[in-house]
C-alpha atoms as a PDB file:
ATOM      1  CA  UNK A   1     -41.675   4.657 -44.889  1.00  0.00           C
ATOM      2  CA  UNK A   2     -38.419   4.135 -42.994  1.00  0.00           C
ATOM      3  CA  UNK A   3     -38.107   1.467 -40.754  1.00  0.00           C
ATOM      4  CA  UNK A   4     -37.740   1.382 -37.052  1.00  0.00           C
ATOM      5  CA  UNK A   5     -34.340  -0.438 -36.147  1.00  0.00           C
ATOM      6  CA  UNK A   6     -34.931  -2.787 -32.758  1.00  0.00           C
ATOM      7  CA  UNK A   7     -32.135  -3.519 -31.302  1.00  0.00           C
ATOM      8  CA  UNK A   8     -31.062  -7.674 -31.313  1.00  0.00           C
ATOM      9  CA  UNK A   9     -30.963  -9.009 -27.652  1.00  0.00           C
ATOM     10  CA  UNK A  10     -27.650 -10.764 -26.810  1.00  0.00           C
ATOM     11  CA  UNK A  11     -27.269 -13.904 -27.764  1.00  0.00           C
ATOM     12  CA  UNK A  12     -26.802 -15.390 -23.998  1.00  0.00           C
ATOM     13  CA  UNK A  13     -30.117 -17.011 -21.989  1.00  0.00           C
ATOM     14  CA  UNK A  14     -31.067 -14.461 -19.961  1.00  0.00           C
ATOM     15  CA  UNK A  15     -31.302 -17.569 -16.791  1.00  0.00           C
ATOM     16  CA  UNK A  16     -27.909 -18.380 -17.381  1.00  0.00           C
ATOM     17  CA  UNK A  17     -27.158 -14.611 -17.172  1.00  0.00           C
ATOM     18  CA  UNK A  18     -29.274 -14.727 -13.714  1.00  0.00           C
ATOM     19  CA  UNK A  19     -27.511 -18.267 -12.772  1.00  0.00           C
ATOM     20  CA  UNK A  20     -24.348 -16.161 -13.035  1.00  0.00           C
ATOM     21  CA  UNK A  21     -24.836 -13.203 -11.336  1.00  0.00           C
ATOM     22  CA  UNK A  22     -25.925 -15.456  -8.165  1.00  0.00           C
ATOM     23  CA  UNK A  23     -23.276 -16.791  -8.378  1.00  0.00           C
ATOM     24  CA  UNK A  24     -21.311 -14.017  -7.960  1.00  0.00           C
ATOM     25  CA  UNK A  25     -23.125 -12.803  -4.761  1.00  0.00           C
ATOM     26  CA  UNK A  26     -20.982 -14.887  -2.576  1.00  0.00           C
ATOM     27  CA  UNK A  27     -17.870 -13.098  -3.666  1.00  0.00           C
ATOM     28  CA  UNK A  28     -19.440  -9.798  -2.896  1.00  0.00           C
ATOM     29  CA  UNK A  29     -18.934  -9.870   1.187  1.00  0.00           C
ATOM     30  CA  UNK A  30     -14.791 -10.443   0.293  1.00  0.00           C
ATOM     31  CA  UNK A  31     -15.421  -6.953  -1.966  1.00  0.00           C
ATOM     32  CA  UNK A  32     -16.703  -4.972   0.310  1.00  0.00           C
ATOM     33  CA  UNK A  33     -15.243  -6.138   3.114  1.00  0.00           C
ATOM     34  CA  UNK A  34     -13.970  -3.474   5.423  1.00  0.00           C
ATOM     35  CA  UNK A  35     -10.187  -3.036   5.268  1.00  0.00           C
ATOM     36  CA  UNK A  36      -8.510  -5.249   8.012  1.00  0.00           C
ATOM     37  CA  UNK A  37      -7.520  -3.506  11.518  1.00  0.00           C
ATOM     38  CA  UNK A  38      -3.685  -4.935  11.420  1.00  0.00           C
ATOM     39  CA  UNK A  39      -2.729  -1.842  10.347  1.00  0.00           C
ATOM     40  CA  UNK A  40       0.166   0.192  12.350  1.00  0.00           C
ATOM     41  CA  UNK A  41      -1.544   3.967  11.427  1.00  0.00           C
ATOM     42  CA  UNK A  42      -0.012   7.098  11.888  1.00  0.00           C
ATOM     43  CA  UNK A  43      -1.276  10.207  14.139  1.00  0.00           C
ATOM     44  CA  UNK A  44      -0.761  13.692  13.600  1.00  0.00           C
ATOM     45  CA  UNK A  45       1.098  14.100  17.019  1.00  0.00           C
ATOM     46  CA  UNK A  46       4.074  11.598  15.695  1.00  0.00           C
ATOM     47  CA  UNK A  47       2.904   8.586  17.652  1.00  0.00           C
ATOM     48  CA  UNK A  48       2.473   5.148  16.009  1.00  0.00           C
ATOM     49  CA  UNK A  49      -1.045   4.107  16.632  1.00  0.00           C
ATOM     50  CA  UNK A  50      -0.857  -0.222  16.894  1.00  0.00           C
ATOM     51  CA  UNK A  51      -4.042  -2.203  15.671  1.00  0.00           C
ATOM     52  CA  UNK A  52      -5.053  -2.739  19.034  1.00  0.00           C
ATOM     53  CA  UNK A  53      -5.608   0.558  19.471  1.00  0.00           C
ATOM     54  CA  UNK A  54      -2.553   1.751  22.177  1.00  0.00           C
ATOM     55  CA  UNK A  55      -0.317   4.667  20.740  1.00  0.00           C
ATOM     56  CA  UNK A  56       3.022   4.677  20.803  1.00  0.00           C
ATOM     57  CA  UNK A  57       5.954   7.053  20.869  1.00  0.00           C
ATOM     58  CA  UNK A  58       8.540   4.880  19.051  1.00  0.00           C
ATOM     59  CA  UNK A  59      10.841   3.812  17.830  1.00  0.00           C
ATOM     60  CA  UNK A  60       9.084   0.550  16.771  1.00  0.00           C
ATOM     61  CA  UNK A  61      11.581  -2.743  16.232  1.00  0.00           C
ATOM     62  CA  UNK A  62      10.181  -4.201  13.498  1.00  0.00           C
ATOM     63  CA  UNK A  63      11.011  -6.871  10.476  1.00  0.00           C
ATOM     64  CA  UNK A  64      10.194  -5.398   7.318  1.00  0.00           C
ATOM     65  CA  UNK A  65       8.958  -8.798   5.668  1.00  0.00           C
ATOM     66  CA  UNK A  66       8.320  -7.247   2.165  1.00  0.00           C
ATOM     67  CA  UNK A  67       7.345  -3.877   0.736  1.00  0.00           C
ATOM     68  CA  UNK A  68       5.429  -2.565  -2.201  1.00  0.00           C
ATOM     69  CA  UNK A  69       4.889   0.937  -4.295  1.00  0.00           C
ATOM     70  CA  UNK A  70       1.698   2.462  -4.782  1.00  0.00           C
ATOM     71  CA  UNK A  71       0.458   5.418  -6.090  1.00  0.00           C
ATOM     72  CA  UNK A  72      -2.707   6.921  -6.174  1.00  0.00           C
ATOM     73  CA  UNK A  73      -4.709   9.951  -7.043  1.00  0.00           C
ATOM     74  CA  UNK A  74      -7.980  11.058  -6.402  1.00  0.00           C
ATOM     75  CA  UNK A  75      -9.982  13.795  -7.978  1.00  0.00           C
ATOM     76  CA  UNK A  76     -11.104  16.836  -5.819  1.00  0.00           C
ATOM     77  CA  UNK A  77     -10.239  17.575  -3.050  1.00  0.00           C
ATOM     78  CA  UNK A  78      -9.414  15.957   0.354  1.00  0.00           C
ATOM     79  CA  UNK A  79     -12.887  16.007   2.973  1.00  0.00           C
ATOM     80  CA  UNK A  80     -11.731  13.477   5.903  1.00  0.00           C
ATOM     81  CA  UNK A  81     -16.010  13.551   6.357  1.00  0.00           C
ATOM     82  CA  UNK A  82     -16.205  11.756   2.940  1.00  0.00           C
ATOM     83  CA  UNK A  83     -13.767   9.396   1.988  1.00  0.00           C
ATOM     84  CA  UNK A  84     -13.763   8.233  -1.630  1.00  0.00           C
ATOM     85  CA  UNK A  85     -11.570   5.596  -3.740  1.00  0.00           C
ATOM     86  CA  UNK A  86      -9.072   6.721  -5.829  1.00  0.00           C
ATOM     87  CA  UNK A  87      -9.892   7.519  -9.549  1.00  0.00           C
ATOM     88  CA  UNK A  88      -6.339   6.147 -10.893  1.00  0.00           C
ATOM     89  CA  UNK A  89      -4.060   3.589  -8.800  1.00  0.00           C
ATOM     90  CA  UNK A  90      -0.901   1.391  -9.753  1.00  0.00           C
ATOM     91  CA  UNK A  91       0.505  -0.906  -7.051  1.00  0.00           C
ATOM     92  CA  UNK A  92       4.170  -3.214  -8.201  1.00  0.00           C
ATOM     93  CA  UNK A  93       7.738  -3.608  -6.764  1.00  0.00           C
ATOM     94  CA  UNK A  94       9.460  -1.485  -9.193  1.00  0.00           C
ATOM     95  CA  UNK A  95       8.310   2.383  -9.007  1.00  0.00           C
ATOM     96  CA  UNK A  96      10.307   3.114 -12.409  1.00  0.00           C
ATOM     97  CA  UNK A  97       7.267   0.552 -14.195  1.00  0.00           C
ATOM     98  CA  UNK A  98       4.546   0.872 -12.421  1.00  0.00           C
ATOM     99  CA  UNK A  99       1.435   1.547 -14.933  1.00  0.00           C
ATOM    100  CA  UNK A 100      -2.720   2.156 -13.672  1.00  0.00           C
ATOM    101  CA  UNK A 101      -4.537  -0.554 -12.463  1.00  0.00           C
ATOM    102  CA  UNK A 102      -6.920  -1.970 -15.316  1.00  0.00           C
ATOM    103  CA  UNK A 103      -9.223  -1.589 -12.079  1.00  0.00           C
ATOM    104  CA  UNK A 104      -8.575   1.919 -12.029  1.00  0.00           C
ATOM    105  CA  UNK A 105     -12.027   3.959 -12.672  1.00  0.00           C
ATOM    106  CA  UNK A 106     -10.250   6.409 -14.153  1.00  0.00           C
ATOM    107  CA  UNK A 107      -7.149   6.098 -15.440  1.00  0.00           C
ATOM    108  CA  UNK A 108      -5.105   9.509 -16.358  1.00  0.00           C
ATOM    109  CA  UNK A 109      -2.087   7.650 -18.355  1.00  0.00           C
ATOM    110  CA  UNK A 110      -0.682   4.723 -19.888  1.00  0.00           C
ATOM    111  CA  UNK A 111       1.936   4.763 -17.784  1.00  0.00           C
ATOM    112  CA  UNK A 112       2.883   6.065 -13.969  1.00  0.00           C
ATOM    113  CA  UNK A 113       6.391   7.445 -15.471  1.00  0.00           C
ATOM    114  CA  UNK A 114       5.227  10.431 -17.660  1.00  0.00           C
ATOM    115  CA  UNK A 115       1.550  10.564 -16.320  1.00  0.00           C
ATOM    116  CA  UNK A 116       0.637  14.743 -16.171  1.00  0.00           C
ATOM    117  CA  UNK A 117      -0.919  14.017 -12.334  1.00  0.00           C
ATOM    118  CA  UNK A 118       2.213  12.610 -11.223  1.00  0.00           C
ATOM    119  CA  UNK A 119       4.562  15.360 -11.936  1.00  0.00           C
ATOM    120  CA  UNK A 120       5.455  17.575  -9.819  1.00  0.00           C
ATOM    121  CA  UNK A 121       3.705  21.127  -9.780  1.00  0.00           C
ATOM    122  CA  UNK A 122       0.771  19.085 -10.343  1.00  0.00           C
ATOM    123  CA  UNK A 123      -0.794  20.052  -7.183  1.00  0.00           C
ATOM    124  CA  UNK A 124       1.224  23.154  -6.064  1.00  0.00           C
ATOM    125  CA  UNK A 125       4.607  22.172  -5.539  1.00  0.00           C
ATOM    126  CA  UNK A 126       4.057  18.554  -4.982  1.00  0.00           C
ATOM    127  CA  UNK A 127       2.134  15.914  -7.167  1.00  0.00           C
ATOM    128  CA  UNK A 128      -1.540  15.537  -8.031  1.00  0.00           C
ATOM    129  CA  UNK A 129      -0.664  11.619  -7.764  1.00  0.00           C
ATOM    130  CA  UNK A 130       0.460  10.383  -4.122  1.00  0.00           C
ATOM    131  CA  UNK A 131       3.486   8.458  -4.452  1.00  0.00           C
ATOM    132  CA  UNK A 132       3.847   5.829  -1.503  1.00  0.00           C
ATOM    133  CA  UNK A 133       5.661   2.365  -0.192  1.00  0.00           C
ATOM    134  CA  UNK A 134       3.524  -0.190   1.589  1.00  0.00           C
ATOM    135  CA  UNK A 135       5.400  -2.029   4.194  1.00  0.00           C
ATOM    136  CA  UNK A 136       4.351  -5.690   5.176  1.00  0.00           C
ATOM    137  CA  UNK A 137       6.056  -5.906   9.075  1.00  0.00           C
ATOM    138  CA  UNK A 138       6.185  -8.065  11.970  1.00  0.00           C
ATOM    139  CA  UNK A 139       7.086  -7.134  15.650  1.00  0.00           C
ATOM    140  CA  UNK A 140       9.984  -8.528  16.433  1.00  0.00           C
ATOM    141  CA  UNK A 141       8.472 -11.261  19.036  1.00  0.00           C
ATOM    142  CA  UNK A 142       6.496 -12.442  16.978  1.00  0.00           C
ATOM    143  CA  UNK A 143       5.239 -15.982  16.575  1.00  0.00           C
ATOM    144  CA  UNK A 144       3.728 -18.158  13.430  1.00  0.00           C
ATOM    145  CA  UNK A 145      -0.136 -16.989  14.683  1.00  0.00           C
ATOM    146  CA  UNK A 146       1.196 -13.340  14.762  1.00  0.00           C
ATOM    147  CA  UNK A 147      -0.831 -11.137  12.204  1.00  0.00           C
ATOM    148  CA  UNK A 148       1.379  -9.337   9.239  1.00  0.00           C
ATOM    149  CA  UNK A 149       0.572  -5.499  10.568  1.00  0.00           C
ATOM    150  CA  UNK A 150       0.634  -3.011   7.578  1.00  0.00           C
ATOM    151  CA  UNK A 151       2.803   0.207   7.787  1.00  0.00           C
ATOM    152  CA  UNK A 152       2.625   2.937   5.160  1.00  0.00           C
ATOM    153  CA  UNK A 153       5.689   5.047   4.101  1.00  0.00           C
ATOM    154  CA  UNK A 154       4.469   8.798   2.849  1.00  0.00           C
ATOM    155  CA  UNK A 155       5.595  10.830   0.062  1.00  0.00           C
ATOM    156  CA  UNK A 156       7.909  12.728   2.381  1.00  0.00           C
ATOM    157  CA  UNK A 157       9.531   9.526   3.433  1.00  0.00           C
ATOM    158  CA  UNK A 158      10.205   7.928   0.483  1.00  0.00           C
ATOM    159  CA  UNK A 159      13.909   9.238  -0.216  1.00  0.00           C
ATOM    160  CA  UNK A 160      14.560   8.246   3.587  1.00  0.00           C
ATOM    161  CA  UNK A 161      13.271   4.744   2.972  1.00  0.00           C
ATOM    162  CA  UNK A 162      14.973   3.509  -0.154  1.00  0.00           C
ATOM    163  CA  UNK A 163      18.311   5.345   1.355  1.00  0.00           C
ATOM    164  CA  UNK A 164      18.044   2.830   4.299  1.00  0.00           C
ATOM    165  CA  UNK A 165      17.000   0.196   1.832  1.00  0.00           C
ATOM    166  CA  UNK A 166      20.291   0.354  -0.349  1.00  0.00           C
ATOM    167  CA  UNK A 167      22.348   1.052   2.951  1.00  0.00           C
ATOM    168  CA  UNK A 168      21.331  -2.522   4.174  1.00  0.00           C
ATOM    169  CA  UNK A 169      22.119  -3.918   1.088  1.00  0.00           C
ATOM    170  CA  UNK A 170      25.330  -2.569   1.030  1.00  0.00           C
ATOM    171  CA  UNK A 171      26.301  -3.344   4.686  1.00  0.00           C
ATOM    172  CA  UNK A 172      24.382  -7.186   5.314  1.00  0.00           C
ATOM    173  CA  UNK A 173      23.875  -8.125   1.438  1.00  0.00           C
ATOM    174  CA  UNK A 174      20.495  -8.525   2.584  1.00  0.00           C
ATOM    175  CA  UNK A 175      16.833  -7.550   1.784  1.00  0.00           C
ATOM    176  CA  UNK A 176      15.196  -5.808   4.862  1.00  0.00           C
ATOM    177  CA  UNK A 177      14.045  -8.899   5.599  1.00  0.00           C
ATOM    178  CA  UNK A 178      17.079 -10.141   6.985  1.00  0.00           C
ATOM    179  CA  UNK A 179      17.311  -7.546   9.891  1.00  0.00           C
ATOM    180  CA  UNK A 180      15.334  -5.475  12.540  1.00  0.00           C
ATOM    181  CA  UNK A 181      14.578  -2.149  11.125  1.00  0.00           C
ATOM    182  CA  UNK A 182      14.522   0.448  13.908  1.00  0.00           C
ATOM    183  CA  UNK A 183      11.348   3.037  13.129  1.00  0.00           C
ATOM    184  CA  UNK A 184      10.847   6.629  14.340  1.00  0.00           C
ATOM    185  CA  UNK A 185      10.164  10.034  13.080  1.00  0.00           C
ATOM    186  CA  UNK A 186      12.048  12.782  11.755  1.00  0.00           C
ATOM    187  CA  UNK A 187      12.732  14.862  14.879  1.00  0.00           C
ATOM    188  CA  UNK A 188      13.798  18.103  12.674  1.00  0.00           C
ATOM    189  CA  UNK A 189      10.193  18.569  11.119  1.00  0.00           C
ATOM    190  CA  UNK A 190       6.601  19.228  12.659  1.00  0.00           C
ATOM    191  CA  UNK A 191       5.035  17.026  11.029  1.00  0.00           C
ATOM    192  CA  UNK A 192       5.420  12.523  11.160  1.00  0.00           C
ATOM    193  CA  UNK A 193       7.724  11.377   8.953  1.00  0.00           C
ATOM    194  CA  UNK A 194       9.058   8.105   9.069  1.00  0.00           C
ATOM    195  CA  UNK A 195      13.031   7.181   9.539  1.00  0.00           C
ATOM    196  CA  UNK A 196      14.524   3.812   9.461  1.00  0.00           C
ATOM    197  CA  UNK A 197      18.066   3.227  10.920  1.00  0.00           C
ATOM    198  CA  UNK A 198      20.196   0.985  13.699  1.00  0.00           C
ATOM    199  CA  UNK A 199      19.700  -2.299  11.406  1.00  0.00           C
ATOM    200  CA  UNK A 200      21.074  -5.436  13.111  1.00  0.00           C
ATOM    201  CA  UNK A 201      21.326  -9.178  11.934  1.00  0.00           C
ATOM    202  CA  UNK A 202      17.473 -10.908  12.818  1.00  0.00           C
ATOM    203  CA  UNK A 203      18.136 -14.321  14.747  1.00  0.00           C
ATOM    204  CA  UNK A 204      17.580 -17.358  12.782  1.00  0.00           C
ATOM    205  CA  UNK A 205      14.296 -18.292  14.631  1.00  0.00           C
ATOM    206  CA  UNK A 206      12.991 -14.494  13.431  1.00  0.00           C
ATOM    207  CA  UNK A 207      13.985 -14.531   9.982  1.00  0.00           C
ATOM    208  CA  UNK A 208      12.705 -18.320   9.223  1.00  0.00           C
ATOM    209  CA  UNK A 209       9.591 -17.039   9.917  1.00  0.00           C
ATOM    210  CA  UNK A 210       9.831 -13.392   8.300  1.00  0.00           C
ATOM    211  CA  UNK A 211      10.942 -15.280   5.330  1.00  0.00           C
ATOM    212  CA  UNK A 212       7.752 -18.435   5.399  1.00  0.00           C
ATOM    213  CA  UNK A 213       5.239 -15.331   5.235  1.00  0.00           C
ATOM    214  CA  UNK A 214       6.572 -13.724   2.485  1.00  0.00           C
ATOM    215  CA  UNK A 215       4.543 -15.422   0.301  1.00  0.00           C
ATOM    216  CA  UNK A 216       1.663 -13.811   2.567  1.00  0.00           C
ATOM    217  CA  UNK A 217       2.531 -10.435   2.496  1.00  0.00           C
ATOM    218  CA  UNK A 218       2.526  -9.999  -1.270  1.00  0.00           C
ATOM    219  CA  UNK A 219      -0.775 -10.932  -1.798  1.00  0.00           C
END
């Protein structure tokens, strides 16, 4: 007669395995934390909507303190009514590396450069996988108790950005950091796209403090 196999509990005491996950509660609130309001958003109607609520025309003056790339893709489509995480992310500071998060739930490639979803034709003529550039800014009166406001730069902005990037560079030999971007939209299209032009010099008083929260705005 064959024998039933039972399978061998793990080796760990299940109270330290209780201690543990109690333990663990108090880093749950910082996890599912809502996402913070200093966000500059973006309306439909090309206005810049501030994180106290006010919309705004533009252009903005703003000092872009760092930036980031990020790309994401979700599975299925868009429903504004239902908003759900992305199934495969990769955030860094060089788009040419970038690789999925090991966080990722569902990763769809080793690697960003090569990955099926972010080709394009992947989702009709553009990409499955939304290529984007997270900006870290500050107004440009700002003071040391003056929030880092979050800006995000859109697929159709991208080429427009690191343009105005290299153009700094080649002008101030300076990161963005080192001057007051001027922000606005795309006048020749319908829909918001962001534009960044008219860089000049940031005092010293501006970019001693743009430069003691960069630490900040890359975490």
């Amino acid at each position: 007669m064959a024998k039933l196999s039972v399978a061998k509990s793990p080796g760990t005491n299940i109270v330290s395995i209780q201690e543990r996950m109690r333990a663990e509660v108090t880093s749950l609130a910082e996890r599912t934390a809502p996402p913070s309001g200093d966000a500059i958003s973006i309306t439909q109607d090309k206005h810049f909507k501030l994180p106290n609520g006010t919309k705004h025309a533009g252009p903005l003056q703003l000092v872009i303190v760092d930036f980031i790339s990020q790309n994401m893709f979700y599975e299925g489509t868009y429903d504004p009514n239902s908003i759900s995480p992305p199934a495969c992310f990769a955030i860094g500071t060089v788009p040419s590396t970038l690789a999925p998060s090991k966080n990722a739930p569902n990763k769809q490639s080793d690697k960003c450069t090569g990955c099926p979803m972010n080709e394009f034709g992947s989702a009709g003529k553009g990409k499955a996988c939304k290529n984007t550039c997270v900006l870290a800014v500050l107004p440009v009166d700002a003071d040391v108790d003056t929030p880092l406001f979050i800006l995000k730069v859109s697929p159709t902005a991208l080429k427009a950005f690191g343009g105005y990037v290299n153009a700094v560079a080649a002008k101030f030999n300076l990161p963005p950091m080192g001057v007051i971007t001027e922000i606005s939209f795309d006048p020749s299209l319908e829909y918001a796209s962001l534009r960044f032009g008219n860089p000049r010099p940031a005092g010293d008083d501006l970019l001693a403090l743009a430069f003691s929260r960069r630490d900040e705005a890359r975490k």
